[in-house]
N, C-alpha and C. Protein backbone atom coordinates (compact mmCIF):
# COMPACT_ATOMS: atom_id res chain seq x y z
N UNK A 1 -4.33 10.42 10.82
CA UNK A 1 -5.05 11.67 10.58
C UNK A 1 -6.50 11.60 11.08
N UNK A 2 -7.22 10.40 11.52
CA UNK A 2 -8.46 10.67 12.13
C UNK A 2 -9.33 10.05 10.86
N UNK A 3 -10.42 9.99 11.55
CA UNK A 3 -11.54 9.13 10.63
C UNK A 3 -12.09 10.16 9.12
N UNK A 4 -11.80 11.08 9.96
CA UNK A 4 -12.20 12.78 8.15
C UNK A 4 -11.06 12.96 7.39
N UNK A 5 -11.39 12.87 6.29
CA UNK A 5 -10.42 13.25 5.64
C UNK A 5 -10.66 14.08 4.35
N UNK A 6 -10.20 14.99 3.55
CA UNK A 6 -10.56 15.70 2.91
C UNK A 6 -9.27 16.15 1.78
N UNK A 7 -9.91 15.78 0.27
CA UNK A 7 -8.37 15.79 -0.27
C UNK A 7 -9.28 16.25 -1.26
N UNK A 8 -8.15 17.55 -2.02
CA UNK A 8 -8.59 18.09 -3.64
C UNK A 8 -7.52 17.72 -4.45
N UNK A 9 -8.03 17.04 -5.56
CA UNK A 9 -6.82 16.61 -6.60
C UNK A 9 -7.33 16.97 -7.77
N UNK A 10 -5.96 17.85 -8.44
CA UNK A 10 -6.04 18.85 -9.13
C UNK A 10 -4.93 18.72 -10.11
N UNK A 11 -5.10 18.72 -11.68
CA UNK A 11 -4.45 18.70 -12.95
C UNK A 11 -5.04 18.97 -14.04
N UNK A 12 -4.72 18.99 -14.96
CA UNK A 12 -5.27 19.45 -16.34
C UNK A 12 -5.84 18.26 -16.58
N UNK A 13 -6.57 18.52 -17.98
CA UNK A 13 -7.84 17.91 -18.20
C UNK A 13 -7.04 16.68 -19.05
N UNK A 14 -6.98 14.84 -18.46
CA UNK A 14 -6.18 13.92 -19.13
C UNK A 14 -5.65 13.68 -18.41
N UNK A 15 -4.94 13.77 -17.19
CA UNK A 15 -4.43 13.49 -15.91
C UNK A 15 -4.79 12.74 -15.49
N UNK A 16 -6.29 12.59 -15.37
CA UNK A 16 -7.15 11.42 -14.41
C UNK A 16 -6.92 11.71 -13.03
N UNK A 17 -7.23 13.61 -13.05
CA UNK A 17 -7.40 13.96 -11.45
C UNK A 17 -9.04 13.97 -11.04
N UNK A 18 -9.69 13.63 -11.95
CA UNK A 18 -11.36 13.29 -11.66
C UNK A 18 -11.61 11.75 -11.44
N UNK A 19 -10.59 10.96 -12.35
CA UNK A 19 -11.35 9.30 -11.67
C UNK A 19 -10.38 9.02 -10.44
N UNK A 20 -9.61 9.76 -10.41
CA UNK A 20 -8.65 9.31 -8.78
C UNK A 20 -9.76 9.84 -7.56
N UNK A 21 -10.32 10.80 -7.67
CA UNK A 21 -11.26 11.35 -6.97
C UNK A 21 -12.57 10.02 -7.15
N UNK A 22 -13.21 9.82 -8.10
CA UNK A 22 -13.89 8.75 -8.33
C UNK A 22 -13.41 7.45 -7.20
N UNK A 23 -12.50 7.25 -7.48
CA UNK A 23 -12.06 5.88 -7.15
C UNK A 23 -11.88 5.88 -5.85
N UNK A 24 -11.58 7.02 -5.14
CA UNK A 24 -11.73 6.84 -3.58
C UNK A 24 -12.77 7.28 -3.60
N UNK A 25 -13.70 7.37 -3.56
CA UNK A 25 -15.03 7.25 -3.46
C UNK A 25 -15.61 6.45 -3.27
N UNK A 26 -15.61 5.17 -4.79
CA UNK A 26 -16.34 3.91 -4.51
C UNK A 26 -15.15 3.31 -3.44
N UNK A 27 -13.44 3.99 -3.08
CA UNK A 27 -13.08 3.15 -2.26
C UNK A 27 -13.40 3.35 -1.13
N UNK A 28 -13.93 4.19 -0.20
CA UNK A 28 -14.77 4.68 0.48
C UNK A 28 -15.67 3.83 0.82
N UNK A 29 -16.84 3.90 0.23
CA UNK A 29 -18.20 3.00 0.39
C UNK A 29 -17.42 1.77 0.13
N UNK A 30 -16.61 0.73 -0.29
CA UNK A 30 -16.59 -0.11 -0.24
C UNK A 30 -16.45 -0.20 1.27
N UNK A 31 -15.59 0.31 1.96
CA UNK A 31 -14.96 0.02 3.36
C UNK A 31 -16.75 0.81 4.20
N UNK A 32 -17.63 1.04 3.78
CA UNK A 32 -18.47 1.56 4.58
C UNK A 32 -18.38 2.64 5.24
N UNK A 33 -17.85 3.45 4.51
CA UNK A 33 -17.24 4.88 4.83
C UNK A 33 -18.49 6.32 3.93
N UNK A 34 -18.88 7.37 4.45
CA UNK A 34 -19.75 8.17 4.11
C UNK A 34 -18.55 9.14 2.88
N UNK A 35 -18.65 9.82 1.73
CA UNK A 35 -18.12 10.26 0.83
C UNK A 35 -18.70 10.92 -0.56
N UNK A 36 -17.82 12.07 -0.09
CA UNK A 36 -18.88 13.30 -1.24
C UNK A 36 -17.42 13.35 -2.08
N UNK A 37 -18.28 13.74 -3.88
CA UNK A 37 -17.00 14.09 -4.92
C UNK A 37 -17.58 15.05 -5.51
N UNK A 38 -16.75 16.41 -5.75
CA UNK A 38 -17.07 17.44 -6.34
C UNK A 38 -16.50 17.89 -7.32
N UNK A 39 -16.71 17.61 -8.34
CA UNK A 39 -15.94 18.31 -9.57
C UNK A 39 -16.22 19.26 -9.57
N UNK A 40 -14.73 19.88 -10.30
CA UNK A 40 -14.99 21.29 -11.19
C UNK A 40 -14.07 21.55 -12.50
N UNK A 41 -14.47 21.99 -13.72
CA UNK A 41 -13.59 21.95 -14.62
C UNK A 41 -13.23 23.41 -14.36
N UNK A 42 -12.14 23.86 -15.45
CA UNK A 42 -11.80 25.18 -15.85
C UNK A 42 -12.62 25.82 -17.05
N UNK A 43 -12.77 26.66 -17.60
CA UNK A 43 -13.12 27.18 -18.94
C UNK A 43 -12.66 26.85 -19.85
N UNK A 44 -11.87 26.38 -20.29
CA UNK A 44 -10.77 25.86 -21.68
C UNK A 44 -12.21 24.05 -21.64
N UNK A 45 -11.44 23.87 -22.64
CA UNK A 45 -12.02 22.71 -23.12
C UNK A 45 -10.71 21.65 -23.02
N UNK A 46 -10.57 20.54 -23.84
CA UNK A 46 -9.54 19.30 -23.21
C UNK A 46 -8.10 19.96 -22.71
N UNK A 47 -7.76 19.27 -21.83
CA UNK A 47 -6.38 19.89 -21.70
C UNK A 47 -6.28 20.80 -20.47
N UNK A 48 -7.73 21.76 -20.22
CA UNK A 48 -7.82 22.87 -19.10
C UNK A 48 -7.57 22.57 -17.53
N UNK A 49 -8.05 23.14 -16.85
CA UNK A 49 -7.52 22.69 -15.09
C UNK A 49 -8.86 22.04 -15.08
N UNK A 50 -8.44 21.06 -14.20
CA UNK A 50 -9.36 20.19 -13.61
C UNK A 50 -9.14 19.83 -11.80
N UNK A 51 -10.15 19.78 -11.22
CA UNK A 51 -9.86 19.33 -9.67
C UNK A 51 -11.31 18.89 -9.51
N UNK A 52 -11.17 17.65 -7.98
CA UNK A 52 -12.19 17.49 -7.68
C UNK A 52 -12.24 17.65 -6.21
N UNK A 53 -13.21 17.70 -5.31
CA UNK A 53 -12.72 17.72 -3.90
C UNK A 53 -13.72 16.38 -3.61
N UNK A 54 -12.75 15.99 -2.37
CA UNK A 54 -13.20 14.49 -1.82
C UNK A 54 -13.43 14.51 -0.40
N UNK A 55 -14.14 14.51 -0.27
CA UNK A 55 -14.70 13.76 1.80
C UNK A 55 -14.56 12.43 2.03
N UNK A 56 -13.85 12.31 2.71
CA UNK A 56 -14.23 10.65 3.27
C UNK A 56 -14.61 10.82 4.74
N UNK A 57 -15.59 9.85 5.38
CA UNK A 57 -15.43 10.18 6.91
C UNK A 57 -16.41 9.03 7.25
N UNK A 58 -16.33 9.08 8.69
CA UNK A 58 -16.73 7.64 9.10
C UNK A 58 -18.69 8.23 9.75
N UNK A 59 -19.10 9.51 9.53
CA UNK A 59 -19.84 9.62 9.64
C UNK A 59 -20.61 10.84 8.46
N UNK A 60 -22.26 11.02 8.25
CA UNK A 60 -22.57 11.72 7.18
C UNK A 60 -21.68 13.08 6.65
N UNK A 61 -21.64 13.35 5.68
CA UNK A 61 -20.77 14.25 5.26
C UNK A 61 -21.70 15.70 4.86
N UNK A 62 -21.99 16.62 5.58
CA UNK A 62 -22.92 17.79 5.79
C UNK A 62 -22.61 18.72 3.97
N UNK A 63 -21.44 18.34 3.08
CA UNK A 63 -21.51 19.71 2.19
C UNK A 63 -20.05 18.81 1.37
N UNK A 64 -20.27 18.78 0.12
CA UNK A 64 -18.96 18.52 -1.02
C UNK A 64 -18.32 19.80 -1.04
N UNK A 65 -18.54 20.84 -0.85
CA UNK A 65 -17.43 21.37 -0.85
C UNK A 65 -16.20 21.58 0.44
N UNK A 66 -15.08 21.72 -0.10
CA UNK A 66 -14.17 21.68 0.44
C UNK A 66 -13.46 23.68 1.15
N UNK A 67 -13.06 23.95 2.07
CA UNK A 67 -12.90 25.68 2.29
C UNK A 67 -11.34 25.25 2.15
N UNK A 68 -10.91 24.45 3.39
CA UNK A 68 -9.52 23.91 3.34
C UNK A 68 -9.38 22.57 3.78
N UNK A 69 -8.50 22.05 2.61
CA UNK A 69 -8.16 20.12 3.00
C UNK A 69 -7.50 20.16 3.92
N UNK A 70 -7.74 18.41 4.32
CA UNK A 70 -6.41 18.16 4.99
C UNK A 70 -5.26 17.89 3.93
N UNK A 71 -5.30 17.43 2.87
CA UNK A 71 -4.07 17.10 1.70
C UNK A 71 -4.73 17.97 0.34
N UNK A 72 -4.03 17.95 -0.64
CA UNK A 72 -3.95 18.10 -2.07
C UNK A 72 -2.87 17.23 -2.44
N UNK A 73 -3.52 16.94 -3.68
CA UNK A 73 -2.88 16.13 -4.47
C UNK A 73 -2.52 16.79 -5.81
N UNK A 74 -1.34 17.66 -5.86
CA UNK A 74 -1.54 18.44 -7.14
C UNK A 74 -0.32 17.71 -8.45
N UNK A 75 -1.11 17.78 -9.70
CA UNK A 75 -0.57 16.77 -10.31
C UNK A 75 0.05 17.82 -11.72
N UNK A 76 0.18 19.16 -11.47
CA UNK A 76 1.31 19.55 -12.20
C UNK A 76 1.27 21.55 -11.52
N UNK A 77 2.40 21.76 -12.02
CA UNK A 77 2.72 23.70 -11.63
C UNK A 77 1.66 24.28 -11.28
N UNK A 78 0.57 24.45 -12.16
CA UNK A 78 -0.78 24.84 -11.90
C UNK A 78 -1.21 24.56 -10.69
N UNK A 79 -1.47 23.51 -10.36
CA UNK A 79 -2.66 23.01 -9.22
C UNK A 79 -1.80 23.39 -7.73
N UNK A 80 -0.28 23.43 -8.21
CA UNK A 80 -0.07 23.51 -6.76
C UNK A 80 0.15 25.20 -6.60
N UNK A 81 0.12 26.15 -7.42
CA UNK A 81 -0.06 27.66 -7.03
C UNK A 81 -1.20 28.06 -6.83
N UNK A 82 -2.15 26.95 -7.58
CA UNK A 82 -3.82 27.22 -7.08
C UNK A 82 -4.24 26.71 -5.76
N UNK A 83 -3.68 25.60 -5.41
CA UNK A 83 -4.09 24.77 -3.92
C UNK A 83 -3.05 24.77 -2.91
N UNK A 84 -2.48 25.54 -3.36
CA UNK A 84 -1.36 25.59 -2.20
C UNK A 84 -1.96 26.03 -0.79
N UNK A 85 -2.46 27.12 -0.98
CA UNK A 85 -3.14 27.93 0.31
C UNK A 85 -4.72 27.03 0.98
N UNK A 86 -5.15 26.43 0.06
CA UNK A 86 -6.09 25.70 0.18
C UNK A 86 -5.55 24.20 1.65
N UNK A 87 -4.40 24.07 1.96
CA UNK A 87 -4.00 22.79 2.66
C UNK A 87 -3.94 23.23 3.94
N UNK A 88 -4.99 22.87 5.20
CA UNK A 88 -5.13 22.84 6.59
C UNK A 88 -3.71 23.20 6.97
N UNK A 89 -3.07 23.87 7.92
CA UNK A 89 -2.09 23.65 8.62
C UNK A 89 -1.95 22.70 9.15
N UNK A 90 -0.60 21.92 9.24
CA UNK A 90 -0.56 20.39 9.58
C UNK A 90 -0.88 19.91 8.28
N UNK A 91 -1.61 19.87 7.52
CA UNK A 91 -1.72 19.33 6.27
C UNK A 91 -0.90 19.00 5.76
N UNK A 92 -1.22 18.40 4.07
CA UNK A 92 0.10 17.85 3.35
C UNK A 92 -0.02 18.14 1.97
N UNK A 93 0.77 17.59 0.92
CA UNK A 93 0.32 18.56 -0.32
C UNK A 93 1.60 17.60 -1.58
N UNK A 94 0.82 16.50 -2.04
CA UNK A 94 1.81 15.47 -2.69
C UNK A 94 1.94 16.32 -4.26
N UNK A 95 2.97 16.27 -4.66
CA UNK A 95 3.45 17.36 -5.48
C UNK A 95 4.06 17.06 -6.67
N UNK A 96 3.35 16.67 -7.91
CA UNK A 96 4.01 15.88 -9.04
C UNK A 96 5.51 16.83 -9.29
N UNK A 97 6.66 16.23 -8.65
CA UNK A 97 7.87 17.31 -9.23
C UNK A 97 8.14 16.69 -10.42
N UNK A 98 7.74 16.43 -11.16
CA UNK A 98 7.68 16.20 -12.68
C UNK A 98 7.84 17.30 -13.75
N UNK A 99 6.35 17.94 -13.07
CA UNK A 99 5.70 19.16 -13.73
C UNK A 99 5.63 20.13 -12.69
N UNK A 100 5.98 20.07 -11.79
CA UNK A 100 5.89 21.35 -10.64
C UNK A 100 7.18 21.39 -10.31
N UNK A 101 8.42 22.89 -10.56
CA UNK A 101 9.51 22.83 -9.91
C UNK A 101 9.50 24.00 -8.64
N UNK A 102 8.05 24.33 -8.71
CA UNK A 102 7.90 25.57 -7.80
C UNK A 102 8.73 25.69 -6.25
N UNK A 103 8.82 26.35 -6.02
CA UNK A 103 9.38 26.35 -4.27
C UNK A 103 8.17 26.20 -3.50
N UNK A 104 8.24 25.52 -2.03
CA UNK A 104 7.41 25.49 -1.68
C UNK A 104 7.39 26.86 -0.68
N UNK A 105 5.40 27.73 -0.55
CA UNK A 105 5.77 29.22 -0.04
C UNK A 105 5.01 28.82 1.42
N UNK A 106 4.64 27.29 2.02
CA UNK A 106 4.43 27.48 3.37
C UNK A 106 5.30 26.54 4.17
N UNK A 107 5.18 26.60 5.56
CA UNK A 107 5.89 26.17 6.30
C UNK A 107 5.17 24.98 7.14
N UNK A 108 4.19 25.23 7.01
CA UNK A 108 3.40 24.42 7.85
C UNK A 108 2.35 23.70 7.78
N UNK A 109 2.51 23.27 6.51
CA UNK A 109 2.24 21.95 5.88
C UNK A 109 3.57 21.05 5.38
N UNK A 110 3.47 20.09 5.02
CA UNK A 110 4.75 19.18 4.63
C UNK A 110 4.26 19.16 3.00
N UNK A 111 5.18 18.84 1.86
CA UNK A 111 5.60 18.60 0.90
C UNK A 111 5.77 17.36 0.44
N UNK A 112 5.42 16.55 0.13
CA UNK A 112 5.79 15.42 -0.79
C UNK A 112 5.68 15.49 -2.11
N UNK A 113 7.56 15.39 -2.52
CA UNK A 113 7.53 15.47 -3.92
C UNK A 113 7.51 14.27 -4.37
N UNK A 114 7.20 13.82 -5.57
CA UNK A 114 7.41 12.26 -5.95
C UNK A 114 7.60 12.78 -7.91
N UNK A 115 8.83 12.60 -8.12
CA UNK A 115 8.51 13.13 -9.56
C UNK A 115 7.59 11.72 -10.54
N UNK A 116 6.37 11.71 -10.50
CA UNK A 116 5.32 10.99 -11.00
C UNK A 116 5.33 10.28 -12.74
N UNK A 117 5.45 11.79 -13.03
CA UNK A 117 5.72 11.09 -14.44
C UNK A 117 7.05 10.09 -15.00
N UNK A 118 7.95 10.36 -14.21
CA UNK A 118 9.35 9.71 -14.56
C UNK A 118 9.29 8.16 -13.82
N UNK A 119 8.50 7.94 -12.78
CA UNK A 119 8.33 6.90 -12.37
C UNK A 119 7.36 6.27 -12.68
N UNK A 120 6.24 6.70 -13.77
CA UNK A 120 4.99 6.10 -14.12
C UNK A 120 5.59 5.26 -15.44
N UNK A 121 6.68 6.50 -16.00
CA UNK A 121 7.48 6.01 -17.87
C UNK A 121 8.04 4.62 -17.46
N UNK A 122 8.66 5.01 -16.21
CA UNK A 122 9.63 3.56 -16.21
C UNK A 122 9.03 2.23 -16.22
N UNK A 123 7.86 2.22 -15.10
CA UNK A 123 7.06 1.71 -15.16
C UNK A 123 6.12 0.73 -16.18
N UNK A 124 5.36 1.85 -16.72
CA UNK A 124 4.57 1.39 -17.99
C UNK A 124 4.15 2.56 -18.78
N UNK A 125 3.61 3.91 -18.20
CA UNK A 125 3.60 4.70 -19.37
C UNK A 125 2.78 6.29 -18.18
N UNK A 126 3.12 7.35 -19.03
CA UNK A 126 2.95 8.79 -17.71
C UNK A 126 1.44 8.46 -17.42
N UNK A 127 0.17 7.57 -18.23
CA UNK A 127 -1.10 7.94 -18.39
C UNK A 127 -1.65 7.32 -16.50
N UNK A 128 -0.64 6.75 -15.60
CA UNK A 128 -0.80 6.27 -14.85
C UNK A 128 -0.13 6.81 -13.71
N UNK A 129 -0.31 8.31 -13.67
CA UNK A 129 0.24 9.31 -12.38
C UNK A 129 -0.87 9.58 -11.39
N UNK A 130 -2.36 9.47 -12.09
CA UNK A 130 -3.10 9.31 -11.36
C UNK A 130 -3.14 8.57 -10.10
N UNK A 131 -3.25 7.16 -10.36
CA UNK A 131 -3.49 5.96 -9.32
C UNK A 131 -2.03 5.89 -8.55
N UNK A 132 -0.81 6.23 -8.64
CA UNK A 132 0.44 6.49 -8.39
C UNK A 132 0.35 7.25 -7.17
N UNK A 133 -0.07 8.24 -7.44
CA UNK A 133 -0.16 9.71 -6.61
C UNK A 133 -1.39 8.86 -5.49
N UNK A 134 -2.64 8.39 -6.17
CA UNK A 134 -3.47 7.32 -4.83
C UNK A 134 -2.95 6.73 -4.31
N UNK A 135 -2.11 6.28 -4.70
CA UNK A 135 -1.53 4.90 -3.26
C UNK A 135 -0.26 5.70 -2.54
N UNK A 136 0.14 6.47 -3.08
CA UNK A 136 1.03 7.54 -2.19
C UNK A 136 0.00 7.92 -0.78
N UNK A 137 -1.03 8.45 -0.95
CA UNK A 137 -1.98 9.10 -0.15
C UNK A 137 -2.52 8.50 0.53
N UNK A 138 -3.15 6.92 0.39
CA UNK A 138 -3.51 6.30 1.00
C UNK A 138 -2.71 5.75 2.09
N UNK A 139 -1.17 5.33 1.60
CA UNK A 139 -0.73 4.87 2.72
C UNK A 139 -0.13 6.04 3.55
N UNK A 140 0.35 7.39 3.63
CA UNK A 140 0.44 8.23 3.63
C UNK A 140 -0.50 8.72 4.69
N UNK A 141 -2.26 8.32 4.69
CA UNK A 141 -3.31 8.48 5.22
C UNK A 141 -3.34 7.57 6.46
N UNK A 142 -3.87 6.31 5.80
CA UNK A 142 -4.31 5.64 6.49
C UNK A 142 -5.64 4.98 6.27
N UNK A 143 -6.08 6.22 6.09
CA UNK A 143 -7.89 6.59 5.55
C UNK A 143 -8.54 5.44 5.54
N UNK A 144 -8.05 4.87 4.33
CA UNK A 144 -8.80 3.56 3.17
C UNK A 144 -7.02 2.78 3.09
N UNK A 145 -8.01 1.47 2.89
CA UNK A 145 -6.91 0.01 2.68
C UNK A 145 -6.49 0.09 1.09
N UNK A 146 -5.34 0.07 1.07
CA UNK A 146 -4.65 -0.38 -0.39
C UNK A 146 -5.03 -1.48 -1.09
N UNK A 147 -5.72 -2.58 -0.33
CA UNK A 147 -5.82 -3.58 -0.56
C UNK A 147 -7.75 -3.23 -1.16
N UNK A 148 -8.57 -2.59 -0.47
CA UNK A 148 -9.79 -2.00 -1.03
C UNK A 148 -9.82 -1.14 -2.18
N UNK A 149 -8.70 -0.06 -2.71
CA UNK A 149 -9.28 0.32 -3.79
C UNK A 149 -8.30 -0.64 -5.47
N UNK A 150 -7.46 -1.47 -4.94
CA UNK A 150 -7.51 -2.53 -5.75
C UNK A 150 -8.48 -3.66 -6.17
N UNK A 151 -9.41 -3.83 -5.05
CA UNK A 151 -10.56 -4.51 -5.40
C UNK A 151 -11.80 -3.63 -6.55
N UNK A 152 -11.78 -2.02 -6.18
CA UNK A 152 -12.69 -1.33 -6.73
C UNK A 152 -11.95 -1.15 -8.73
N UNK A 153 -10.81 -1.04 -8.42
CA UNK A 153 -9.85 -0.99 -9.87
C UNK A 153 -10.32 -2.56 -10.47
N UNK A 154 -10.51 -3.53 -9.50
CA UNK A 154 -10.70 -5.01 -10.18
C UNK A 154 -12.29 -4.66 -11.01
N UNK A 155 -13.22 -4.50 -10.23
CA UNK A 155 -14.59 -4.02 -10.47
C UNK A 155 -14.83 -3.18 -11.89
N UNK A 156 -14.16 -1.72 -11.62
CA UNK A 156 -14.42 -1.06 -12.52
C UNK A 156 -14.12 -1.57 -13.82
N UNK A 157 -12.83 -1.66 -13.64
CA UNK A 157 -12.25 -2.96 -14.85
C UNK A 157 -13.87 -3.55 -15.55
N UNK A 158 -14.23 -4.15 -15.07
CA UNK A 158 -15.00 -4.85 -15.62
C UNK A 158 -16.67 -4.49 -16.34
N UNK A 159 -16.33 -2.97 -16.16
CA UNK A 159 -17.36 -2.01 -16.71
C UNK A 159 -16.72 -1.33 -17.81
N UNK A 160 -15.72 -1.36 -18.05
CA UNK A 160 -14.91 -0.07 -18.79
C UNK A 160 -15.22 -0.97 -20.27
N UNK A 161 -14.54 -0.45 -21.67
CA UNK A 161 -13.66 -1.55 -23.07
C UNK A 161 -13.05 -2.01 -22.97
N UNK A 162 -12.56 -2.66 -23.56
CA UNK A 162 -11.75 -4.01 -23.14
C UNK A 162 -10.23 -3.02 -23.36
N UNK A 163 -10.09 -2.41 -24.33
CA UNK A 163 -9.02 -1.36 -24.89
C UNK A 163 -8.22 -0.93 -22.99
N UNK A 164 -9.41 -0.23 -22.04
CA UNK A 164 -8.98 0.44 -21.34
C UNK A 164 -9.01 -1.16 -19.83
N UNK A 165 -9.46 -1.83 -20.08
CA UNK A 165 -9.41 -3.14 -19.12
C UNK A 165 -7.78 -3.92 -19.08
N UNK A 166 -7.79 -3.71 -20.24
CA UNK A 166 -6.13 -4.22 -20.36
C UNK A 166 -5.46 -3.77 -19.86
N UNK A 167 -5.47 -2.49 -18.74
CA UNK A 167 -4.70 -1.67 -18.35
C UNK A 167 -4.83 -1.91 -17.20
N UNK A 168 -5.60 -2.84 -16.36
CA UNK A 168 -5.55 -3.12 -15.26
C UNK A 168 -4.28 -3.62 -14.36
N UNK A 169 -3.69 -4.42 -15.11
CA UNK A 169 -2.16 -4.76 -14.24
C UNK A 169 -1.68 -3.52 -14.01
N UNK A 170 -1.05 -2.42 -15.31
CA UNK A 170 -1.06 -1.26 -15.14
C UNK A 170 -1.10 -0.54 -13.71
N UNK A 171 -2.35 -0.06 -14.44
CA UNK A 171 -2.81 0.52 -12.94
C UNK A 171 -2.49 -0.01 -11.15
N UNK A 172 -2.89 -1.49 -11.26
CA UNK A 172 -2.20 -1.96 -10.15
C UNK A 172 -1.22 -1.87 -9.25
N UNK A 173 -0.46 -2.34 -10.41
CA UNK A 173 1.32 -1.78 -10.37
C UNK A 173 1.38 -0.84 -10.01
N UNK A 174 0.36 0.59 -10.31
CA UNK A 174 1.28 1.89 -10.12
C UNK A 174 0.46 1.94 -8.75
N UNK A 175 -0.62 1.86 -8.37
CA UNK A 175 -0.93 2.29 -7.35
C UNK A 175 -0.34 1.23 -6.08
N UNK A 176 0.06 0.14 -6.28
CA UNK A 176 1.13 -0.61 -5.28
C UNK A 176 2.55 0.33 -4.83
N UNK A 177 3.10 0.73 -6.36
CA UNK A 177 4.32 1.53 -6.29
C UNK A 177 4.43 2.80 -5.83
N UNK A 178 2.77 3.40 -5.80
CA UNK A 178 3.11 4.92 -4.94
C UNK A 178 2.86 4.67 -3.36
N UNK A 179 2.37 3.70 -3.34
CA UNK A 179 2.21 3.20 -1.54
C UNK A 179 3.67 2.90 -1.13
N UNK A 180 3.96 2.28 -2.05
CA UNK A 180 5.65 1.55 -1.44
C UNK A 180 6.41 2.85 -1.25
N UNK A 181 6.35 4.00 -2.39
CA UNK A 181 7.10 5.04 -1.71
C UNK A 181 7.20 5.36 -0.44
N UNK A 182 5.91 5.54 -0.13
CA UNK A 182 5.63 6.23 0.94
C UNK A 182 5.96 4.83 2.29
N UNK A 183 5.89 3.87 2.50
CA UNK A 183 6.25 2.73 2.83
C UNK A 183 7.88 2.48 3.24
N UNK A 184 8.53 2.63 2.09
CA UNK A 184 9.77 1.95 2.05
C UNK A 184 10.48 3.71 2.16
N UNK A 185 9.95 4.78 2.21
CA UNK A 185 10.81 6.10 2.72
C UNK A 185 11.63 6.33 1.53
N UNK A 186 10.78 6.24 -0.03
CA UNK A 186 11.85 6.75 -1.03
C UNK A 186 11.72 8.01 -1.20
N UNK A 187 10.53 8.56 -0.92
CA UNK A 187 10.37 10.18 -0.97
C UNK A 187 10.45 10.50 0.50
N UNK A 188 10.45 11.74 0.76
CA UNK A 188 10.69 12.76 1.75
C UNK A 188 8.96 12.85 2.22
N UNK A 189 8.99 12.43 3.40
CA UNK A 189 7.64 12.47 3.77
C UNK A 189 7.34 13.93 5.25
């Protein structure tokens, strides 16, 4: 896809569609890459829509906001009737079919469904659809190394409580396992 890249990831509030946005960020600057993050909540309080938009690019990034990505990352029904129209032509649009059974209404972007939550349970537990849905995208991309925002997950780790540090294998795991999807051709790419 080229050295720019531009992704909005979008779910209700508890998803962890704001530290997935986070996390390619610092995975970004780790690799020496320029990168803007833009939140935005909804009006509701816990629970409401949440999205953030992300730049990555190999040179300064002029504006955080986003008009149209190259991807979305929508992580339930909501985000993908809201960002649907939002995805570049040629674009792509990874699609928790978990929580989204919508049809898809364009043609000319591609679809990746990955039902997220059912593969996060098996796993270790749904709170890890976030980083799942990242390593889908990354390898998917190209963008950023799989192997870099596991170093930044090692890091953060080590800022967080110990409560939420323990969750590091976790996390690992899932963001290894949404790369391998996309890798080993278990979803429809």
């Amino acid at each position: 896809m080229g050295a720019d890249m531009s992704v909005i990831i979008s779910g209700f509030g508890g998803q962890g569609a704001l530290f997935a946005g986070i996390l390619l960020c610092h995975t970004a600057v780790l690799e020496g890459k320029y990168t803007t993050w833009f939140p935005s909540y909804g009006a509701e309080m816990r629970g409401g829509a949440v999205n953030c938009s992300v730049n990555i690019s190999d040179k300064e990034v002029p504006s955080p906001i986003i008009d149209k990505a190259d991807a979305v990352i929508a992580l339930n029904d909501a985000s993908q009737i809201k960002f649907e129209n939002r995805v570049k032509p040629g674009g792509f649009m990874i699609v928790n079919s978990s929580l989204s059974h919508i049809k898809p209404k364009r043609t000319d972007i591609k679809y990746i469904n990955i039902p997220l939550n059912e593969l996060a349970q098996k796993l270790t537990q749904p709170a890890f659809v976030n980083v799942m849905a990242l390593g889908a995208f990354i390898e998917k991309t190209g963008i950023l190394k799989l192997e870099s925002i596991k170093e930044v997950m090692k890091e953060m780790a080590k800022t967080v409580s110990a409560k939420k540090a323990a969750l590091l294998p976790n996390n690992l795991e899932c963001v290894e396992f949404g790369a391998n999807l996309i890798k080993n051709q278990m979803v429809t790419v």
